[in-house]
PDB file of N, CA and C in Angstrom:
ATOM      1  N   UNK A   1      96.806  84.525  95.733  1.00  0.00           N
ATOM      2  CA  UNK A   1      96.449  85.840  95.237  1.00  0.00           C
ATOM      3  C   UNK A   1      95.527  86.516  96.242  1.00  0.00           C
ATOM      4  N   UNK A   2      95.365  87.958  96.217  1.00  0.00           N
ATOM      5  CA  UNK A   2      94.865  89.046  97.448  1.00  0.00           C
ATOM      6  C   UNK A   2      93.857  89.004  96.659  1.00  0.00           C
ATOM      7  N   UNK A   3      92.469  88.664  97.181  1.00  0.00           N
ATOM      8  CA  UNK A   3      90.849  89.024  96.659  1.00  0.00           C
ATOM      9  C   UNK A   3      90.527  90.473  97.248  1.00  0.00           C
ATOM     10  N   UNK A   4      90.766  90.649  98.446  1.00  0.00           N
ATOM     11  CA  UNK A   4      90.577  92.112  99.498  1.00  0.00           C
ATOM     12  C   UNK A   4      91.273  93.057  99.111  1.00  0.00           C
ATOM     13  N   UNK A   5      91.388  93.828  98.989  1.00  0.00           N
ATOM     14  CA  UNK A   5      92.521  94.942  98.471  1.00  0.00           C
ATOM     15  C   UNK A   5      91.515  96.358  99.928  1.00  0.00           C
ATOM     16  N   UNK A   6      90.349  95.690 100.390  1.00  0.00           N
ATOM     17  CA  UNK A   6      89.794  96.898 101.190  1.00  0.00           C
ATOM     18  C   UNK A   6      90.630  97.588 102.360  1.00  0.00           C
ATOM     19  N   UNK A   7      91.586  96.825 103.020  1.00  0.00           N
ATOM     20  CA  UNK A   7      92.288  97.539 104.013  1.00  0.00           C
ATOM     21  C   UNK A   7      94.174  97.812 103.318  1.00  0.00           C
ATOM     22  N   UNK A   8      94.127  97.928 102.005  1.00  0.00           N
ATOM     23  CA  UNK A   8      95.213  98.864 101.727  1.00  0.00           C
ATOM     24  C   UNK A   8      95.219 100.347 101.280  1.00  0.00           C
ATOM     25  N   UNK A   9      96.418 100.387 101.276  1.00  0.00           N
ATOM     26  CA  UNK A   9      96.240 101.962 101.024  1.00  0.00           C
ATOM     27  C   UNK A   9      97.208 102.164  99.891  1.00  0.00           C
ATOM     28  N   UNK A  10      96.350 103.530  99.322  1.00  0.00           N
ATOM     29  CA  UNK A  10      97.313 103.800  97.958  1.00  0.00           C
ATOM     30  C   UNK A  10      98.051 104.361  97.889  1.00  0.00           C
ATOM     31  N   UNK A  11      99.335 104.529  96.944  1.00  0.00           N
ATOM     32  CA  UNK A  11     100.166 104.909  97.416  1.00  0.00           C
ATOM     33  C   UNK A  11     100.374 106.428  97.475  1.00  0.00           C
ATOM     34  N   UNK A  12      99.477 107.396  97.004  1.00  0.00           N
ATOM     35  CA  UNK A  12      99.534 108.589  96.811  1.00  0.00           C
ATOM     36  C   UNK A  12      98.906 108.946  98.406  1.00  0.00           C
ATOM     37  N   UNK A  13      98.547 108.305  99.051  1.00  0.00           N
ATOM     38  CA  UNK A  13      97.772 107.987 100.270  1.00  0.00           C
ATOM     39  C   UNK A  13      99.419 107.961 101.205  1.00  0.00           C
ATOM     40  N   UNK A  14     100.260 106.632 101.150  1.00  0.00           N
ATOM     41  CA  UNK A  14     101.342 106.507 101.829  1.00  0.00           C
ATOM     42  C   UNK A  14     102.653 108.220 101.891  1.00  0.00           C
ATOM     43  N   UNK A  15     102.739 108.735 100.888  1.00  0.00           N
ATOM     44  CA  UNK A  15     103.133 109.310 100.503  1.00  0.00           C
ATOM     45  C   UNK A  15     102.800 111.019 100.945  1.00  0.00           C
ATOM     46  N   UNK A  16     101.494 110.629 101.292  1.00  0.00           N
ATOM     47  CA  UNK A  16     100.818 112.206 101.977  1.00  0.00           C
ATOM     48  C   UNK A  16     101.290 112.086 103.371  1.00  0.00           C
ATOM     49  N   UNK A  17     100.926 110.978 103.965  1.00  0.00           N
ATOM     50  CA  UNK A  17     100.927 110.212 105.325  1.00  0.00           C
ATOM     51  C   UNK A  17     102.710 110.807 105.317  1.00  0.00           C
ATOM     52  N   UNK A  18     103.999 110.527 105.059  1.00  0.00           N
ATOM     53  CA  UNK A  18     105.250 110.856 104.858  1.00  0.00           C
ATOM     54  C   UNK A  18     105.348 111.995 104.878  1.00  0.00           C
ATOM     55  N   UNK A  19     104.837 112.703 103.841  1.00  0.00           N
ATOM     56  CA  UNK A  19     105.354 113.913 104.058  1.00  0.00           C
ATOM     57  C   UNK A  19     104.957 114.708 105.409  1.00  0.00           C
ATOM     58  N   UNK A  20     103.288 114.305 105.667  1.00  0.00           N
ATOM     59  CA  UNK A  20     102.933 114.725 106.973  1.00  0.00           C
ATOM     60  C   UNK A  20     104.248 114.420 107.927  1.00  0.00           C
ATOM     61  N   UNK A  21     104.720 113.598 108.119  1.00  0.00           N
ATOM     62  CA  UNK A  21     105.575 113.409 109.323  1.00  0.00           C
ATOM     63  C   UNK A  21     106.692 113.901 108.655  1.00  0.00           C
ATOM     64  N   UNK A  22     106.933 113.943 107.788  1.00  0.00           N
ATOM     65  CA  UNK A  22     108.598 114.896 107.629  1.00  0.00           C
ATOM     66  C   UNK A  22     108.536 116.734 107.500  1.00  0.00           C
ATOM     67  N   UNK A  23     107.539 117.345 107.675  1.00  0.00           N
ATOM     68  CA  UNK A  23     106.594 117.959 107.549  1.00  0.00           C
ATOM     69  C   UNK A  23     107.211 118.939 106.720  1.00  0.00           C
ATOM     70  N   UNK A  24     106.985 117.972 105.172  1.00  0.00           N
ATOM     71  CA  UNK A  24     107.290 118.663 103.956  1.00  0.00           C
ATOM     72  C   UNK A  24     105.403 119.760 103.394  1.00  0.00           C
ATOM     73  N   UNK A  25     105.679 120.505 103.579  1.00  0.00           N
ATOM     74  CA  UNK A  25     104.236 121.136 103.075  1.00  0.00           C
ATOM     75  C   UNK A  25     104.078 122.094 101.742  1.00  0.00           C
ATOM     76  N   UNK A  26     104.093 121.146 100.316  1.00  0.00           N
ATOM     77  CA  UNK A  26     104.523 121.878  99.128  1.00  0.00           C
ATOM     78  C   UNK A  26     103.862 120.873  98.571  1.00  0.00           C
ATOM     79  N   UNK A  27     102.781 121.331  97.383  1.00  0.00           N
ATOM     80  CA  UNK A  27     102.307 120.477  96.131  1.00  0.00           C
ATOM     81  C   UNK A  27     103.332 119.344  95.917  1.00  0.00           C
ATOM     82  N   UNK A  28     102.706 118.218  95.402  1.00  0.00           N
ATOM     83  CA  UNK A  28     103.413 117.097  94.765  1.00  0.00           C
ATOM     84  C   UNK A  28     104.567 117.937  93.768  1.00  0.00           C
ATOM     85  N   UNK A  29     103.450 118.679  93.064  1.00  0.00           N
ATOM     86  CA  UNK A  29     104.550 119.126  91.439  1.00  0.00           C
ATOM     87  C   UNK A  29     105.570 120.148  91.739  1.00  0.00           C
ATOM     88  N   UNK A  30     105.723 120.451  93.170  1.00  0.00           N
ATOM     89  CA  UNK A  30     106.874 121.238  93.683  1.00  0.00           C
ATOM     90  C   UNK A  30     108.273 120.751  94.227  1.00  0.00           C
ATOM     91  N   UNK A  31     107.428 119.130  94.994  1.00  0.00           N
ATOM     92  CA  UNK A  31     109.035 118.546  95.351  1.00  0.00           C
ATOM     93  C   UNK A  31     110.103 118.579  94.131  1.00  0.00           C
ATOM     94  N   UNK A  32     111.524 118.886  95.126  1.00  0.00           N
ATOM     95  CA  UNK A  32     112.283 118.666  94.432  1.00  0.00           C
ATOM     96  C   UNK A  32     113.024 117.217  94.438  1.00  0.00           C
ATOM     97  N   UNK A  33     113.966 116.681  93.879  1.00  0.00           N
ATOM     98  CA  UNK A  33     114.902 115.548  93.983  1.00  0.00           C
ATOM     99  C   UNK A  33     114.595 115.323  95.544  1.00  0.00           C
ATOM    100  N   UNK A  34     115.573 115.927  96.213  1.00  0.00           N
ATOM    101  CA  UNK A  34     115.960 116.044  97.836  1.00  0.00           C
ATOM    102  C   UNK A  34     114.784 115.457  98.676  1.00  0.00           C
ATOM    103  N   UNK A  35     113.715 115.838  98.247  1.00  0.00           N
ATOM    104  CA  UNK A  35     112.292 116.062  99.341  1.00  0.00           C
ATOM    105  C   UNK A  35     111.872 114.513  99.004  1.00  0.00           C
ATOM    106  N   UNK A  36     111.664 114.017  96.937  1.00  0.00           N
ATOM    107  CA  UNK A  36     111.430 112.626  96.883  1.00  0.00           C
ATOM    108  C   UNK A  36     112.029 111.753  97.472  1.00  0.00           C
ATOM    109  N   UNK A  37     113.513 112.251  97.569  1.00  0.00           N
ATOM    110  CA  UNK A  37     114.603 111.381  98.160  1.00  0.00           C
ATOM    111  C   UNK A  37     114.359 111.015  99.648  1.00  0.00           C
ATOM    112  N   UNK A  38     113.741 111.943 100.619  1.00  0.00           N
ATOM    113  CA  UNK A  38     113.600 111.839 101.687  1.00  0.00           C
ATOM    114  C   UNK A  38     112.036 111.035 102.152  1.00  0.00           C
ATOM    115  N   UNK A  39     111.307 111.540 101.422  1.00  0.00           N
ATOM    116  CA  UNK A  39     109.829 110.869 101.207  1.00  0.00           C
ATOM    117  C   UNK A  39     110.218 109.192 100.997  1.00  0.00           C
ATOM    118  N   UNK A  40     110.929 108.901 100.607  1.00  0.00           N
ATOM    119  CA  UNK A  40     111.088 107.825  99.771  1.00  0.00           C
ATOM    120  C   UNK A  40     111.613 106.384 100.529  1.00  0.00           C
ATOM    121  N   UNK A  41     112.922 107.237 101.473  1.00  0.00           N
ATOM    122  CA  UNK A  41     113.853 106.884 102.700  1.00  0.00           C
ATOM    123  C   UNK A  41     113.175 106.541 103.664  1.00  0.00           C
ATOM    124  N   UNK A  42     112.075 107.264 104.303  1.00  0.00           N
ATOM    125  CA  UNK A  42     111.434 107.236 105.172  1.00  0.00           C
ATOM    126  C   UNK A  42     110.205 106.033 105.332  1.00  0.00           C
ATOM    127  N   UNK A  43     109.634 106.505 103.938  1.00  0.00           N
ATOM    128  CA  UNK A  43     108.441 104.727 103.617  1.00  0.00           C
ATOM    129  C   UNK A  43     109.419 103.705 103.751  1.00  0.00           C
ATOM    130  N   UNK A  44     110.726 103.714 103.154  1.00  0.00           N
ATOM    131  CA  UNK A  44     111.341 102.209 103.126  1.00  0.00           C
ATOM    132  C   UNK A  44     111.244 101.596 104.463  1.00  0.00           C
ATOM    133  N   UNK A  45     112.076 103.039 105.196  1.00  0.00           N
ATOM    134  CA  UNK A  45     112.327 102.508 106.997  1.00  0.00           C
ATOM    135  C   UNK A  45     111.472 102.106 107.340  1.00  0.00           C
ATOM    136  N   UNK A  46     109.825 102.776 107.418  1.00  0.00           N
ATOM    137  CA  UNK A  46     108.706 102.208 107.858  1.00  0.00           C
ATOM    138  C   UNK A  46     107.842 100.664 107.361  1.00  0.00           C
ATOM    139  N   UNK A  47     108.585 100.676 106.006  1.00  0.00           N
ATOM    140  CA  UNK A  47     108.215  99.444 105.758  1.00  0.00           C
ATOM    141  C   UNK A  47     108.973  98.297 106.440  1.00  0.00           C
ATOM    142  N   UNK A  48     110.018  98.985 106.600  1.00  0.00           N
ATOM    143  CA  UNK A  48     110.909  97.639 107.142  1.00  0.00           C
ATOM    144  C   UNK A  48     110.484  97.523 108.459  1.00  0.00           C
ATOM    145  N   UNK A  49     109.684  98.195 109.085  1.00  0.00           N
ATOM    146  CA  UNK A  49     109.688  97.966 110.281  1.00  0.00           C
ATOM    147  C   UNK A  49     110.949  98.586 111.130  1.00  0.00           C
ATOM    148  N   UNK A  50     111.237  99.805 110.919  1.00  0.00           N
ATOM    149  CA  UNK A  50     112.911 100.178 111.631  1.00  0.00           C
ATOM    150  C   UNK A  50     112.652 101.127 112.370  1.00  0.00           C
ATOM    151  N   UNK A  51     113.208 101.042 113.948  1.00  0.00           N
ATOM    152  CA  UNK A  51     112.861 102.712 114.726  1.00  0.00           C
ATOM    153  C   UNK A  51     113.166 103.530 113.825  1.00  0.00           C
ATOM    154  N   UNK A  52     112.122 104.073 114.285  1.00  0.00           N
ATOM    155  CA  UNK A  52     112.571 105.337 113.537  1.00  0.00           C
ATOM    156  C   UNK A  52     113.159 106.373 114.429  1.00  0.00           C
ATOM    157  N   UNK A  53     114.007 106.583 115.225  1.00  0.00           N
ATOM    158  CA  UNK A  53     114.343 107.585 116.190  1.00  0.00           C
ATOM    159  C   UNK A  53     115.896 107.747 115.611  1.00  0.00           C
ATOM    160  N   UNK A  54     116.527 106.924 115.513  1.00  0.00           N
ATOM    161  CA  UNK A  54     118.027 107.220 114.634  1.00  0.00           C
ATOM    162  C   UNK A  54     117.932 106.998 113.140  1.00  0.00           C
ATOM    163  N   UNK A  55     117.526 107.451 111.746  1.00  0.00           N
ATOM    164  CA  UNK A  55     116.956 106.566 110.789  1.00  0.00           C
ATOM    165  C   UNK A  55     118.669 106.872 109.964  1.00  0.00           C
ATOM    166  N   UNK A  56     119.553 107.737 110.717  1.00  0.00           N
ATOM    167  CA  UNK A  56     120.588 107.862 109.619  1.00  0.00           C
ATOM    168  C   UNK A  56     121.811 106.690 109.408  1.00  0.00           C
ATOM    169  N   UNK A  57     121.802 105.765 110.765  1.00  0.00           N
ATOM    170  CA  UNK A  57     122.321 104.511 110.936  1.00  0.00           C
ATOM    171  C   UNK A  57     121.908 103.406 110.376  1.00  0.00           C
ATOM    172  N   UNK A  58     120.327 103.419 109.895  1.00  0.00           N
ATOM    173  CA  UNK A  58     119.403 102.514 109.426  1.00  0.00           C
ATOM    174  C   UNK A  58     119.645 101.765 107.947  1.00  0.00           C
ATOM    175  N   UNK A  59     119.503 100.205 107.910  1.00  0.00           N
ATOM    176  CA  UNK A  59     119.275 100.054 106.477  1.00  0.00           C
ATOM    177  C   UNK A  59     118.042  99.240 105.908  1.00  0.00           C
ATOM    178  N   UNK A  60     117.528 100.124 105.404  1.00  0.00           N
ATOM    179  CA  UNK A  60     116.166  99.033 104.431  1.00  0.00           C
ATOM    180  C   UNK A  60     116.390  97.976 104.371  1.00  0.00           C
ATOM    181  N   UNK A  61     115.399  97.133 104.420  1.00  0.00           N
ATOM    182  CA  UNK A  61     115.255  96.055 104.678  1.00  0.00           C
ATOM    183  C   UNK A  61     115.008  95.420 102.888  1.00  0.00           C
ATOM    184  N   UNK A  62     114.847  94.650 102.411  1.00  0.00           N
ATOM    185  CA  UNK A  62     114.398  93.821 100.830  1.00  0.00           C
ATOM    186  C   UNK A  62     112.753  94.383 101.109  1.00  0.00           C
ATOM    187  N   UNK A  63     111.867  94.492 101.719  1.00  0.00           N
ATOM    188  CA  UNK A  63     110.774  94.704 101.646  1.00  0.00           C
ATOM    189  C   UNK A  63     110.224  96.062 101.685  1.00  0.00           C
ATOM    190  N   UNK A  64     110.711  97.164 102.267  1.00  0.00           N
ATOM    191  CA  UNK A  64     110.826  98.039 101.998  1.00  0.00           C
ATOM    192  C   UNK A  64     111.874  99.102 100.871  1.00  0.00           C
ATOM    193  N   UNK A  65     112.618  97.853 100.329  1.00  0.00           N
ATOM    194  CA  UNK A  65     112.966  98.602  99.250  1.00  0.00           C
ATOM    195  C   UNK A  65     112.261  98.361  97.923  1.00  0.00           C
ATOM    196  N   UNK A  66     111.551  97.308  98.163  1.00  0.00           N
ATOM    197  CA  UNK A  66     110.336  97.029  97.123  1.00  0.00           C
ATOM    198  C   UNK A  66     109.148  98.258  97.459  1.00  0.00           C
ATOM    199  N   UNK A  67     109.033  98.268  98.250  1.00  0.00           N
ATOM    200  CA  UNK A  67     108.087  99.506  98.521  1.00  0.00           C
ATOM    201  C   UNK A  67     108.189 101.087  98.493  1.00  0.00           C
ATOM    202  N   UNK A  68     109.577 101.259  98.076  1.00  0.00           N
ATOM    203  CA  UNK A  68     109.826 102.441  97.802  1.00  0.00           C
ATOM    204  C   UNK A  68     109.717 102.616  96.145  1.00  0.00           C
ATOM    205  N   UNK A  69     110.732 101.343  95.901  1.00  0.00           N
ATOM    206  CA  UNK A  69     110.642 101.611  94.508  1.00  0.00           C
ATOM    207  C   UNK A  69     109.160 101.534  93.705  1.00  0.00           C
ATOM    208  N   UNK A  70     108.169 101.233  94.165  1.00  0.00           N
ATOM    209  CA  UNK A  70     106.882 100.542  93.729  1.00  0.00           C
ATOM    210  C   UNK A  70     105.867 102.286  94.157  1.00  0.00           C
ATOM    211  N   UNK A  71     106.528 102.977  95.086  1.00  0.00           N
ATOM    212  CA  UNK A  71     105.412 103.509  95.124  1.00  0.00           C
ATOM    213  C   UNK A  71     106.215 104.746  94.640  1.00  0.00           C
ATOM    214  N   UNK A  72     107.650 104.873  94.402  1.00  0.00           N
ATOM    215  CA  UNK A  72     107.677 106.097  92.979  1.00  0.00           C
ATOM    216  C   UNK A  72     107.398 105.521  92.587  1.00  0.00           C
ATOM    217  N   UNK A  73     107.497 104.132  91.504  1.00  0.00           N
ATOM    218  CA  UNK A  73     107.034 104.548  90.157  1.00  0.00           C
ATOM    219  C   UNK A  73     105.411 104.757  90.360  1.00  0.00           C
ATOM    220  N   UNK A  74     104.698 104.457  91.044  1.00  0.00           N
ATOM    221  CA  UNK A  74     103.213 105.004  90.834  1.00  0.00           C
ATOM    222  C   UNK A  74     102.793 106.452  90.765  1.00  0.00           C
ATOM    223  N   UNK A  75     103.745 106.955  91.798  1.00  0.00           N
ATOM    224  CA  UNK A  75     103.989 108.422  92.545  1.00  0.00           C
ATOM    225  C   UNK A  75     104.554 109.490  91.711  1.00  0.00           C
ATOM    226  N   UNK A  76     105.962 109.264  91.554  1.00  0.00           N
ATOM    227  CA  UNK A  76     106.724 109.982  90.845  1.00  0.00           C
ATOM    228  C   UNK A  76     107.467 109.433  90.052  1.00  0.00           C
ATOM    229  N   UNK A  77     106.473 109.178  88.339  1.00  0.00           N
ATOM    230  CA  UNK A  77     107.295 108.296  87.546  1.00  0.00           C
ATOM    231  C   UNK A  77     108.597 108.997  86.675  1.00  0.00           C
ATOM    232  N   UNK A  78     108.674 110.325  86.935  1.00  0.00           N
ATOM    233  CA  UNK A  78     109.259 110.963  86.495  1.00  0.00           C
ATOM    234  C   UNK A  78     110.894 110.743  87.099  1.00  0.00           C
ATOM    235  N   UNK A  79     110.490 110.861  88.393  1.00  0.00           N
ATOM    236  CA  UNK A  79     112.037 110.747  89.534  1.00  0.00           C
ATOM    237  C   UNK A  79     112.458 109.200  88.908  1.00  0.00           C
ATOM    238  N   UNK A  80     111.466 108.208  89.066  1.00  0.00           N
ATOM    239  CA  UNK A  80     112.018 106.627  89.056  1.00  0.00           C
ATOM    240  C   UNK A  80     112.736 106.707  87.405  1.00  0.00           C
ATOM    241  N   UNK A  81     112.108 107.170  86.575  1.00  0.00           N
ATOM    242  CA  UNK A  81     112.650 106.949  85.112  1.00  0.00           C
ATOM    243  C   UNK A  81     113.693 107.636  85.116  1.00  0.00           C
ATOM    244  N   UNK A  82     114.051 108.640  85.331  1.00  0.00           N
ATOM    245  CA  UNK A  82     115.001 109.683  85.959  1.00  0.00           C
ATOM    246  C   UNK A  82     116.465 109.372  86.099  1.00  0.00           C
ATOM    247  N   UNK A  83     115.962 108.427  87.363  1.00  0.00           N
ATOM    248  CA  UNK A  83     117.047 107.847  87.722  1.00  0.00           C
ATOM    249  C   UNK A  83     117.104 106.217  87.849  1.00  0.00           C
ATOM    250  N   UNK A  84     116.757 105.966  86.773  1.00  0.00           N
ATOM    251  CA  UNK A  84     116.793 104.513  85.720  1.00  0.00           C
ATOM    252  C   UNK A  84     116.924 103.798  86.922  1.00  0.00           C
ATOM    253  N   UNK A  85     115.342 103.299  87.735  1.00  0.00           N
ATOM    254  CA  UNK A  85     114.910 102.681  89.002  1.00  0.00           C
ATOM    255  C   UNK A  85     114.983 101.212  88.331  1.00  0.00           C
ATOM    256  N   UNK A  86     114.313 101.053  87.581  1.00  0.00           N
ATOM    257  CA  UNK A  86     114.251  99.810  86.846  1.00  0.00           C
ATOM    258  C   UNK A  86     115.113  98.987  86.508  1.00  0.00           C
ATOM    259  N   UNK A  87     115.026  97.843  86.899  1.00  0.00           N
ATOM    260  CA  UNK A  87     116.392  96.589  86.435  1.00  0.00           C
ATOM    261  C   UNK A  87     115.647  95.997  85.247  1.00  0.00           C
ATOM    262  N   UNK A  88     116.582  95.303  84.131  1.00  0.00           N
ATOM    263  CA  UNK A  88     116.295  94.968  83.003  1.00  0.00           C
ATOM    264  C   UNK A  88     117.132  93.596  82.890  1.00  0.00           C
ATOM    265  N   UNK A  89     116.075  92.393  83.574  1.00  0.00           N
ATOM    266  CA  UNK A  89     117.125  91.207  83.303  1.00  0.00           C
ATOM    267  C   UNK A  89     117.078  90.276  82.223  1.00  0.00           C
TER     268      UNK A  89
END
């Protein structure tokens, strides 16, 4: 188990950081679908560790798709419920 939590970041934090580089510049409560969708694409790639210079060839990795899905639902629980993110085993 993680005792430190001091050098992470939250995810409303990851998510600003994204849009900065996709240089979406609109309130949270303005994105639409499209913009989460792209916000979303982009953390995965970076989580996976993937150039990012071609990202449309690219596929998420298992660890960054945990990290997408983890930081809508913190982010935008609306989009994740939305579009029934959740597995039910």
């Amino acid at each position: 188990m993680i005792d430190d939590l001091s050098d992470w970041m939250p995810a409303a934090e990851i998510v600003r950081l994204a849009m900065f580089d996709l240089d979406i510049d609109k309130p949270k409560e303005e994105l639409v679908d499209a913009d989460i969708r792209a916000i979303m694409r982009y953390i995965g790639l970076w989580a996976s560790g993937i150039d990012l210079a071609d990202p449309a060839d690219q596929i998420i990795g298992l660890f960054g798709v945990g990290i997408m899905l983890t930081v809508t639902l913190l982010v935008f629980p609306e989009y994740y419920e939305r579009y029934q993110l959740s597995q039910v085993n």
